[in-house]
Protein backbone atom coordinates (compact mmCIF):
# COMPACT_ATOMS: atom_id res chain seq x y z
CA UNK A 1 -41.47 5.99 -25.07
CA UNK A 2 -44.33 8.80 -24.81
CA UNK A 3 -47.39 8.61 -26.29
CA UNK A 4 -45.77 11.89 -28.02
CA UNK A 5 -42.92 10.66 -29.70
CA UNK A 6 -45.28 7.87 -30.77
CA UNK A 7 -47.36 10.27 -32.26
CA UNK A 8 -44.50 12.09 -34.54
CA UNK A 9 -44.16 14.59 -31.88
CA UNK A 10 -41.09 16.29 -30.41
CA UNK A 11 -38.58 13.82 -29.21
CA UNK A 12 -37.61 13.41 -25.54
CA UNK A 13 -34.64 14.74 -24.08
CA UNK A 14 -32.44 12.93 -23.18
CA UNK A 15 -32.13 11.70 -19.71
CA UNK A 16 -29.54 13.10 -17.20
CA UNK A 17 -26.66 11.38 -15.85
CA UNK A 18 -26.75 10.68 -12.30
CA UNK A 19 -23.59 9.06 -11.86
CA UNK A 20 -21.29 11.35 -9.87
CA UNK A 21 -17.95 11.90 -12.02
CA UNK A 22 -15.28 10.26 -11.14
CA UNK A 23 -12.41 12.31 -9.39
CA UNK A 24 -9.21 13.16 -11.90
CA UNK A 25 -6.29 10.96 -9.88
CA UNK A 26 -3.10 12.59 -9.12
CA UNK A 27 -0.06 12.25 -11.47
CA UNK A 28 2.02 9.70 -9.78
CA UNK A 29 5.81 10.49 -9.46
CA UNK A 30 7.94 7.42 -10.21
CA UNK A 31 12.14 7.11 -10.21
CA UNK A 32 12.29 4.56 -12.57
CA UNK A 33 14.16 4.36 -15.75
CA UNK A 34 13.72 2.25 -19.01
CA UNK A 35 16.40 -1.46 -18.22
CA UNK A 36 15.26 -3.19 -20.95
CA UNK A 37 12.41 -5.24 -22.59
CA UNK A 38 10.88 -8.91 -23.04
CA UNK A 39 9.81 -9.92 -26.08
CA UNK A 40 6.48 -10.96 -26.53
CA UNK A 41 5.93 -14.64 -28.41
CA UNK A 42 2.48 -14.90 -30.21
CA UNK A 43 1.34 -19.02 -31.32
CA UNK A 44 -0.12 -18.48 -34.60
CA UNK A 45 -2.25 -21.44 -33.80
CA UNK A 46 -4.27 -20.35 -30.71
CA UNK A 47 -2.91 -16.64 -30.14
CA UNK A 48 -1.78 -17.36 -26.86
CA UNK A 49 0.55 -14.62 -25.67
CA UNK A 50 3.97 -14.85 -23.48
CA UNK A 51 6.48 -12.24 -22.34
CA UNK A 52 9.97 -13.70 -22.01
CA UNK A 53 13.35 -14.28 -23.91
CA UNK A 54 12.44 -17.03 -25.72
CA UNK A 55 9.16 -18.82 -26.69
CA UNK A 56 8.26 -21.50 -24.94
CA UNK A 57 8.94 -25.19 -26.34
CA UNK A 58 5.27 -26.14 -26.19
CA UNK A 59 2.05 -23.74 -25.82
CA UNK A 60 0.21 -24.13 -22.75
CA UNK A 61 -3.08 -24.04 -24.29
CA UNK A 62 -2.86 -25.96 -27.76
CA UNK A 63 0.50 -27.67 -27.29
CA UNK A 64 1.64 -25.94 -30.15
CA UNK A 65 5.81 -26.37 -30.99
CA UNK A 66 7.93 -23.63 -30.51
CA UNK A 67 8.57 -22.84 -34.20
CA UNK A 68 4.95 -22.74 -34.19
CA UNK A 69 5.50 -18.81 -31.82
CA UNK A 70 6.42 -15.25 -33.77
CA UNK A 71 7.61 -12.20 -32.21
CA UNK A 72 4.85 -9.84 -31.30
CA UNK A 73 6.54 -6.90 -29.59
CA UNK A 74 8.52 -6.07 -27.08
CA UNK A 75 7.40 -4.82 -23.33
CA UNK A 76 9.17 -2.04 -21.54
CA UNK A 77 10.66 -3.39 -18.23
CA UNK A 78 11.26 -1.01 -15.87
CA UNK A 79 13.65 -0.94 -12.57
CA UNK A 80 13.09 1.46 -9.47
CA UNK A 81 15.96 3.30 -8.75
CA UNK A 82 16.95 3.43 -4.84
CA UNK A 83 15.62 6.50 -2.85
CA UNK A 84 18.19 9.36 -2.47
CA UNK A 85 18.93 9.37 1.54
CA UNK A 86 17.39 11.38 3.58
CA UNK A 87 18.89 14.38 5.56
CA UNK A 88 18.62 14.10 9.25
């Protein structure tokens, strides 16, 4: 603080940034396509989180049961396709 702003005077600007920005990253081209999903299990006890098929029978952390685990959402798996061959 200035002695001006303590004063009731003009307020200070505010202070420049002198990080540099950080650089924009290229868009990434991928050749995958959508094979499925996991569910995600939630224990309402603890809100531990898992990503499989099932729930598991006990919770890791609070050793919860597994009727004890709700569906949270599902997770979008995704397989790489195989690279078209090359011409030589």
């Amino acid at each position: 603080m200035t002695e001006g702003w303590l004063l009731g005077g003009k307020p200070d600007e505010q202070i420049p940034e002198r990080r540099k920005p950080r650089p924009q990253q290229p868009a990434v081209e991928t050749n995958a396509e959508p094979a499925g999903g996991e569910i995600v299990w939630r224990c309402v006890v603890c809100g531990y989180l898992c990503a499989r098929k099932e729930p598991p029978a006990v919770c890791p952390i609070c050793k919860a049961k597994k009727d004890r685990f709700e569906e949270f959402g599902k997770i979008l798996v995704t397989e790489k396709k195989p690279d078209p061959p090359k011409a030589t």
